[in-house]
PDB file of N, CA and C in Angstrom:
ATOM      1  N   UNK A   1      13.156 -17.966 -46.073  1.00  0.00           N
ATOM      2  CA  UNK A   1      12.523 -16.958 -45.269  1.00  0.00           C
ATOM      3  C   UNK A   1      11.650 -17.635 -44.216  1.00  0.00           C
ATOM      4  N   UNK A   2      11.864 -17.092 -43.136  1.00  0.00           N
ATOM      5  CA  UNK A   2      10.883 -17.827 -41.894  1.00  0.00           C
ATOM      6  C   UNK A   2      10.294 -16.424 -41.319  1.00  0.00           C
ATOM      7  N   UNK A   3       8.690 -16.692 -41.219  1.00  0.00           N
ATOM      8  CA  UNK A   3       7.558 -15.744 -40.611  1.00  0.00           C
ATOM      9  C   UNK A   3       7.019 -16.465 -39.697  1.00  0.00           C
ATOM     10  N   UNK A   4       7.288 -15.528 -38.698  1.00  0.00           N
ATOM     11  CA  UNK A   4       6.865 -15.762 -37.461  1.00  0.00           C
ATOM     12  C   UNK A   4       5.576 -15.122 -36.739  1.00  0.00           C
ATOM     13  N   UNK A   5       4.435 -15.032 -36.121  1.00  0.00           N
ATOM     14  CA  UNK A   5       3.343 -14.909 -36.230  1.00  0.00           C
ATOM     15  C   UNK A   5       2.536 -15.250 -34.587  1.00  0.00           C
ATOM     16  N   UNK A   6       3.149 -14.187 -33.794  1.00  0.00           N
ATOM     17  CA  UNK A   6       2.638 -14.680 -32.343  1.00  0.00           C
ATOM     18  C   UNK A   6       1.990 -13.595 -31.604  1.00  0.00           C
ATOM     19  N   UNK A   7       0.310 -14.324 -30.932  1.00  0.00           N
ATOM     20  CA  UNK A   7      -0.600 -13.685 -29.920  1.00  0.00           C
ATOM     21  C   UNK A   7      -0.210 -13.488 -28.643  1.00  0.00           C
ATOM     22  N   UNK A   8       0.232 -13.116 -27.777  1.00  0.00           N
ATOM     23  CA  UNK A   8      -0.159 -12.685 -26.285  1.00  0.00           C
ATOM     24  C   UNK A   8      -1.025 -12.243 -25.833  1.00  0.00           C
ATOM     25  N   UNK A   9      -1.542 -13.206 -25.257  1.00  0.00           N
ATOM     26  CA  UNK A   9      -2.860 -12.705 -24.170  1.00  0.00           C
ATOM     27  C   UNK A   9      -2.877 -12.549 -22.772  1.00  0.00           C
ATOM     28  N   UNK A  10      -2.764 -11.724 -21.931  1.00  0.00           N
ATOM     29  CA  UNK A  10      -2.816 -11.418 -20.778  1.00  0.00           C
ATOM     30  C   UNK A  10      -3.590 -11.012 -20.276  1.00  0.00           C
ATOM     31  N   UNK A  11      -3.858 -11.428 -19.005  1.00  0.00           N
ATOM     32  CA  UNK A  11      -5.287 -11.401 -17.895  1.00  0.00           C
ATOM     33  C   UNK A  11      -4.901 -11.543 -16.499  1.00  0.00           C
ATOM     34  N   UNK A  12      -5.314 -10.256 -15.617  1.00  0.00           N
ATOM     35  CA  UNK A  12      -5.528 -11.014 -14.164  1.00  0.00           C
ATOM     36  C   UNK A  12      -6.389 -10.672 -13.425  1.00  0.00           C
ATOM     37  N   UNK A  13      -6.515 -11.241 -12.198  1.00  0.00           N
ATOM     38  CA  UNK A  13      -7.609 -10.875 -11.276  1.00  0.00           C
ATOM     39  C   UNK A  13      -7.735  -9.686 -10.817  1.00  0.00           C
ATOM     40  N   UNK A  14      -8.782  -9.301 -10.434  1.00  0.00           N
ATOM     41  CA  UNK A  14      -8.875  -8.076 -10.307  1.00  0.00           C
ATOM     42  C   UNK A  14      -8.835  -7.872  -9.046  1.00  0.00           C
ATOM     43  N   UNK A  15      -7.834  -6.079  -8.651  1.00  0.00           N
ATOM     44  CA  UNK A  15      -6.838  -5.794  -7.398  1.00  0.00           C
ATOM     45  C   UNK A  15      -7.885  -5.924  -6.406  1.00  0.00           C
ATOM     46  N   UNK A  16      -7.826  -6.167  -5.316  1.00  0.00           N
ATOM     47  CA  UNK A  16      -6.715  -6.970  -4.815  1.00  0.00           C
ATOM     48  C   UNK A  16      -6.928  -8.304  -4.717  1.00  0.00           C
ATOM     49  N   UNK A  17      -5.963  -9.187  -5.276  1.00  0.00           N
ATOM     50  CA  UNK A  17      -6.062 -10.657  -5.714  1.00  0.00           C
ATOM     51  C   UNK A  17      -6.312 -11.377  -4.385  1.00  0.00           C
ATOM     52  N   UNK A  18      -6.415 -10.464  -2.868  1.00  0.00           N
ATOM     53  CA  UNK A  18      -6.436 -11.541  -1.819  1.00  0.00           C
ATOM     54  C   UNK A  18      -7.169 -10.183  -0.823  1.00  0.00           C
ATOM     55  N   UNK A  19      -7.774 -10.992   0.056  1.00  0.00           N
ATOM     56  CA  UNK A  19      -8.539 -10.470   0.926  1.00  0.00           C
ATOM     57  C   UNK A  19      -7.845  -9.634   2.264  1.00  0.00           C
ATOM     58  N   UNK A  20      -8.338  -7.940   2.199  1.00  0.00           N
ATOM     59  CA  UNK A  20      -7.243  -7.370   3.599  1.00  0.00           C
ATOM     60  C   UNK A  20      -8.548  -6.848   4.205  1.00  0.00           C
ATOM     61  N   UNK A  21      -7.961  -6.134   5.350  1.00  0.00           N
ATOM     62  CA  UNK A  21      -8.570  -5.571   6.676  1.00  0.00           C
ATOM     63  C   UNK A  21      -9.325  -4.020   5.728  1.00  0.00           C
ATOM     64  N   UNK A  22     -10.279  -4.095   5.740  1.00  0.00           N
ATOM     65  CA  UNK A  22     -10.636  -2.499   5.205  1.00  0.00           C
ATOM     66  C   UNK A  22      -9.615  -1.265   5.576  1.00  0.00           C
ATOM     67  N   UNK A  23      -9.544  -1.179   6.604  1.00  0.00           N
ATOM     68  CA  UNK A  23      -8.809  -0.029   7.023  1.00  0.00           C
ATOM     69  C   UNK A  23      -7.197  -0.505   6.649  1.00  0.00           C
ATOM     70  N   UNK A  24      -6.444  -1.381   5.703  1.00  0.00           N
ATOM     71  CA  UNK A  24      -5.516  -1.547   5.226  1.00  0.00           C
ATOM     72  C   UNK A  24      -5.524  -0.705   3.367  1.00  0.00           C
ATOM     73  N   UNK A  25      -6.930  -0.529   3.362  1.00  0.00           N
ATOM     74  CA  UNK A  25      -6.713  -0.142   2.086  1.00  0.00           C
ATOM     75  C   UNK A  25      -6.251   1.337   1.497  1.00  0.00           C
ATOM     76  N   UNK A  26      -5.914   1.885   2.351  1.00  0.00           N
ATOM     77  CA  UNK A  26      -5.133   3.443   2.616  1.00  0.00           C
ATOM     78  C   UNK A  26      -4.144   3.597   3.021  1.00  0.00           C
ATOM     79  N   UNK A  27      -3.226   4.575   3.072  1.00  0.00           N
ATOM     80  CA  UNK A  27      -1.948   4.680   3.824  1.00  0.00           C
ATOM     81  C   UNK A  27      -1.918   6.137   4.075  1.00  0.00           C
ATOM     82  N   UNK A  28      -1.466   6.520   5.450  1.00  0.00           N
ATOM     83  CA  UNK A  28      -1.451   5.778   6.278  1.00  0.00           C
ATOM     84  C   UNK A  28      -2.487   5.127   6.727  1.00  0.00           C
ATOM     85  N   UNK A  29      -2.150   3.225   7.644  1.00  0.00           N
ATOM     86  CA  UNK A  29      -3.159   2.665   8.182  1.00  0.00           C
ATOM     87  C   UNK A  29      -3.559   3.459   9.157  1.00  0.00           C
ATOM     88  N   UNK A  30      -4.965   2.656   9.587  1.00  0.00           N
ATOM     89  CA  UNK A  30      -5.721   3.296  10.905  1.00  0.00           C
ATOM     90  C   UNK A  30      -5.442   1.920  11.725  1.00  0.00           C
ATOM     91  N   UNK A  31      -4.813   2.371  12.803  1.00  0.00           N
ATOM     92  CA  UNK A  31      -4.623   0.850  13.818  1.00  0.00           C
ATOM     93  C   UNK A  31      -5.983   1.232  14.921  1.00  0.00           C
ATOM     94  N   UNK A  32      -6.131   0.533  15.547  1.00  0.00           N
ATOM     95  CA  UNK A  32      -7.083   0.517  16.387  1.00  0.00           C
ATOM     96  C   UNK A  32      -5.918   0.714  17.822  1.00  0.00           C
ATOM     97  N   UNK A  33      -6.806   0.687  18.659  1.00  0.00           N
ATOM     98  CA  UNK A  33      -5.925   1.025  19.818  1.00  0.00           C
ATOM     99  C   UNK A  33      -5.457  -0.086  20.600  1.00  0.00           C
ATOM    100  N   UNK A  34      -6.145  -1.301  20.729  1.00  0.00           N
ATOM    101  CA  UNK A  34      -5.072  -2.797  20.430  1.00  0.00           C
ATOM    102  C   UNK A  34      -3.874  -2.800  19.633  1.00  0.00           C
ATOM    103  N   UNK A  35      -4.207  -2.800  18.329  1.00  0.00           N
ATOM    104  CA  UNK A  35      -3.034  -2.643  17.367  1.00  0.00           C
ATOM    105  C   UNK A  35      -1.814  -1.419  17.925  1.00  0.00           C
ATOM    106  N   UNK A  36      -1.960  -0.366  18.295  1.00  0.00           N
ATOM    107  CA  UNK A  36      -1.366   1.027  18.347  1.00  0.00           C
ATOM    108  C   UNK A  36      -0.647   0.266  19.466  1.00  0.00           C
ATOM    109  N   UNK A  37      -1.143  -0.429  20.456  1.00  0.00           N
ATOM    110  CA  UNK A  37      -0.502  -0.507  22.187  1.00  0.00           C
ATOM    111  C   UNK A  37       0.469  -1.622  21.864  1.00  0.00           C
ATOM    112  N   UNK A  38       0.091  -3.025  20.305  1.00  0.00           N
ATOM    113  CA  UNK A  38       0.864  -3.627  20.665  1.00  0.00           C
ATOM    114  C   UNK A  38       2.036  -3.477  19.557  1.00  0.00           C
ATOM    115  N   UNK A  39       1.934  -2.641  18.731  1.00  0.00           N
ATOM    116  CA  UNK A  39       2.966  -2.159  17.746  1.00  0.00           C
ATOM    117  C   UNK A  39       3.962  -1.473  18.324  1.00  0.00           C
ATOM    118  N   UNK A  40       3.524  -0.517  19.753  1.00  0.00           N
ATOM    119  CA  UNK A  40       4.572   0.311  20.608  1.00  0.00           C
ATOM    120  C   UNK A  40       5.388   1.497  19.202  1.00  0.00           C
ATOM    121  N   UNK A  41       6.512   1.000  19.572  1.00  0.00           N
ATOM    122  CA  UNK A  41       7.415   2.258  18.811  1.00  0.00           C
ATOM    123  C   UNK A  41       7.565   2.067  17.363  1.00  0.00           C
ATOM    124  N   UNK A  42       7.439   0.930  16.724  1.00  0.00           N
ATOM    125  CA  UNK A  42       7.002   0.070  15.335  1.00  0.00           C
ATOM    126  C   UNK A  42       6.395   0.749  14.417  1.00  0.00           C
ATOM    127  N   UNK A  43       5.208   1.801  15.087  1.00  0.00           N
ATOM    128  CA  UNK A  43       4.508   2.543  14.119  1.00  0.00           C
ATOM    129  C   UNK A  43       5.742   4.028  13.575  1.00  0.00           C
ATOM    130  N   UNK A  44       6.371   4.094  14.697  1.00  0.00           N
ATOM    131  CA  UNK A  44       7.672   5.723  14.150  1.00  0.00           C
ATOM    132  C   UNK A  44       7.910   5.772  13.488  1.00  0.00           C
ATOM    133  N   UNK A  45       8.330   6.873  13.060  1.00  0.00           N
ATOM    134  CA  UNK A  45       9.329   6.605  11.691  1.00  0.00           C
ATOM    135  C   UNK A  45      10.822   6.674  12.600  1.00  0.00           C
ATOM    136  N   UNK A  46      11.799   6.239  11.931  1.00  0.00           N
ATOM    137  CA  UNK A  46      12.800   6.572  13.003  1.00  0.00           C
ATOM    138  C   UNK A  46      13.882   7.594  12.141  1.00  0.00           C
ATOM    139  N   UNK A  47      13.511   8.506  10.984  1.00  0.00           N
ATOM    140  CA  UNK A  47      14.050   9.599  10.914  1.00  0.00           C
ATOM    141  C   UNK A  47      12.898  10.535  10.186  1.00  0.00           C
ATOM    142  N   UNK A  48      13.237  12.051   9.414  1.00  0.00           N
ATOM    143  CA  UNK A  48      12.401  12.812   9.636  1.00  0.00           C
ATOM    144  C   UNK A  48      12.503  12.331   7.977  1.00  0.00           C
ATOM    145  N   UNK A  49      11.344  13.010   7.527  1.00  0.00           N
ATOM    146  CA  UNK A  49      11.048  13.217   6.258  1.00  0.00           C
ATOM    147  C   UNK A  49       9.857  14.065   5.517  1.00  0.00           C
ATOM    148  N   UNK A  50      10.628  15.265   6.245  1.00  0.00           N
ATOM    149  CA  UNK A  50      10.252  16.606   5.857  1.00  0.00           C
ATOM    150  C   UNK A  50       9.427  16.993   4.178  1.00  0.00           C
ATOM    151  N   UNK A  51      10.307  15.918   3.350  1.00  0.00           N
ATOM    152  CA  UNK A  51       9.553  16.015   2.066  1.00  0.00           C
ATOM    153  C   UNK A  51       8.919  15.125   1.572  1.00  0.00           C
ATOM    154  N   UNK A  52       8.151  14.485   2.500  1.00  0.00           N
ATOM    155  CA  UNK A  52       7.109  13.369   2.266  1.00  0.00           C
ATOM    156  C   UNK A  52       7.811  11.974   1.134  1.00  0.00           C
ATOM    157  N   UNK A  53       9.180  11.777   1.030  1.00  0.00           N
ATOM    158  CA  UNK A  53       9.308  10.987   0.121  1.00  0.00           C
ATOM    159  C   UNK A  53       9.490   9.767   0.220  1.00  0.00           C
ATOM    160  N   UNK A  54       9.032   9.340   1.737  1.00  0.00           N
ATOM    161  CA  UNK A  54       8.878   7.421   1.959  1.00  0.00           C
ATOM    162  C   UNK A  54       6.883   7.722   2.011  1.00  0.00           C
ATOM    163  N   UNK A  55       6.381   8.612   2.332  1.00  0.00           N
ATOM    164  CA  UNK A  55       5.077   8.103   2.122  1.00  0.00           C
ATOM    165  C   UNK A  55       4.928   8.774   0.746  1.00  0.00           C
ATOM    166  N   UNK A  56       5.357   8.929  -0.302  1.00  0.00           N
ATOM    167  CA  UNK A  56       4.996   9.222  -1.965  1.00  0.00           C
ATOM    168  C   UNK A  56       4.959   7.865  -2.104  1.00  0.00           C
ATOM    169  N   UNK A  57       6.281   7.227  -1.648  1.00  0.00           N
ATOM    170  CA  UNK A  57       6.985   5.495  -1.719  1.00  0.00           C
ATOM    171  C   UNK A  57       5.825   4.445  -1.885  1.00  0.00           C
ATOM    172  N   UNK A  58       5.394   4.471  -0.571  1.00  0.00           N
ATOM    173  CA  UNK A  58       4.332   3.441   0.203  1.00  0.00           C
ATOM    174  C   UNK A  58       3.307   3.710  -0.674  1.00  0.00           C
ATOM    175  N   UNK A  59       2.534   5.057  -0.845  1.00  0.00           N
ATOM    176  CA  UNK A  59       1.311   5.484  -1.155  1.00  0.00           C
ATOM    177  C   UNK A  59       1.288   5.303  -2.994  1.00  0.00           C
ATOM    178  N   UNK A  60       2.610   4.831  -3.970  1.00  0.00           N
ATOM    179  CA  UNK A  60       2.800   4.124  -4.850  1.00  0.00           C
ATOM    180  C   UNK A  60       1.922   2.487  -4.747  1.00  0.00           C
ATOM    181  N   UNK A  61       1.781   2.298  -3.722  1.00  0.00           N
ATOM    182  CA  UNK A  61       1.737   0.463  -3.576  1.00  0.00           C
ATOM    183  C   UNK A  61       0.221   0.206  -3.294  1.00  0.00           C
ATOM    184  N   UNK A  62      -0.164   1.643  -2.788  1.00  0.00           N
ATOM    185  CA  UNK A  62      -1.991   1.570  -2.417  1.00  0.00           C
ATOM    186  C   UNK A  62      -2.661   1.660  -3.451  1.00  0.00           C
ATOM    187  N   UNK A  63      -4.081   1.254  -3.441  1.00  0.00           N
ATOM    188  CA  UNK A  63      -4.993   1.364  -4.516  1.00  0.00           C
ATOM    189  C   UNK A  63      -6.023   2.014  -4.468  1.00  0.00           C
ATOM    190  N   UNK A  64      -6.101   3.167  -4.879  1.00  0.00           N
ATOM    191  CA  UNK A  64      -7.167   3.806  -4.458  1.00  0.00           C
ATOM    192  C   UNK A  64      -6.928   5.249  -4.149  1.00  0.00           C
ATOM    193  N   UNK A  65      -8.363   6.151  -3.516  1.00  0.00           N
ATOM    194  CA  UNK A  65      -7.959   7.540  -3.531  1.00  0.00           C
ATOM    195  C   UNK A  65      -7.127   7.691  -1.823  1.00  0.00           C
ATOM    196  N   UNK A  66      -6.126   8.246  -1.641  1.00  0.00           N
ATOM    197  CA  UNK A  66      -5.655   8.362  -0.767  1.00  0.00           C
ATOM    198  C   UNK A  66      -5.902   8.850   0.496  1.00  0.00           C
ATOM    199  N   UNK A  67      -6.258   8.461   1.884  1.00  0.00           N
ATOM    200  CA  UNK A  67      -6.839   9.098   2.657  1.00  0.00           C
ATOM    201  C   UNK A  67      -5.718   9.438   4.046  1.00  0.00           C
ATOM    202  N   UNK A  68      -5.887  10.819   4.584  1.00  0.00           N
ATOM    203  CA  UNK A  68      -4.852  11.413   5.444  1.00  0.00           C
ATOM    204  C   UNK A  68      -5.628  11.101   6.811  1.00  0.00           C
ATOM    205  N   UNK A  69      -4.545  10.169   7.527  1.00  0.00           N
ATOM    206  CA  UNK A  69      -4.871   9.938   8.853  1.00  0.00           C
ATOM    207  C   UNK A  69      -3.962   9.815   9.438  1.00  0.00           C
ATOM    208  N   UNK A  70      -4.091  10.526  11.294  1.00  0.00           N
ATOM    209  CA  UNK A  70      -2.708   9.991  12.019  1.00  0.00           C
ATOM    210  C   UNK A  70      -2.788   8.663  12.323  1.00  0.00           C
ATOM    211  N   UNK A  71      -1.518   8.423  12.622  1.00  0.00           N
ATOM    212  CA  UNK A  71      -1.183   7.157  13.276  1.00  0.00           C
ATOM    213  C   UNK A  71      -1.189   7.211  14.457  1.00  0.00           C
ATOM    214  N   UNK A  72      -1.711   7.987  15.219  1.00  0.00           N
ATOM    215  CA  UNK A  72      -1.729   8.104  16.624  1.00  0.00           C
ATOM    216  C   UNK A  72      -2.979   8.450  17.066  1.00  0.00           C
TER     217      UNK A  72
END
């Protein structure tokens, strides 16, 4: 008979493991109007999505309470 007898311990840093722009910590971002002029058409979406289900997507990946802003 062989008994086997094993701990796992897991730990990590706490979110977010690397340093962002404040106004990255929401979705949608807030670009500034530098950012907005040099993103051009980048910020579009380039089809419709009437039932919000690429920003459910994205807003999966954020941390935190969610805040509603245009992109424009």
């Amino acid at each position: 008979m062989i008994v086997n007898d094993l701990t796992v311990e897991q730990s990590a840093a706490a979110w977010p493991v690397f340093r962002i722009a404040p106004e990255a910590h929401s979705f949608p971002f807030e670009y500034s109007t530098d950012d907005l002029a040099a993103l051009g058409t980048l910020v579009a979406l380039e089809s419709d999505d009437p039932e919000g289900r690429l920003g459910a997507w994205a807003q999966a990946f954020i941390h935190g309470t969610p805040q509603i802003r245009s992109l424009c």
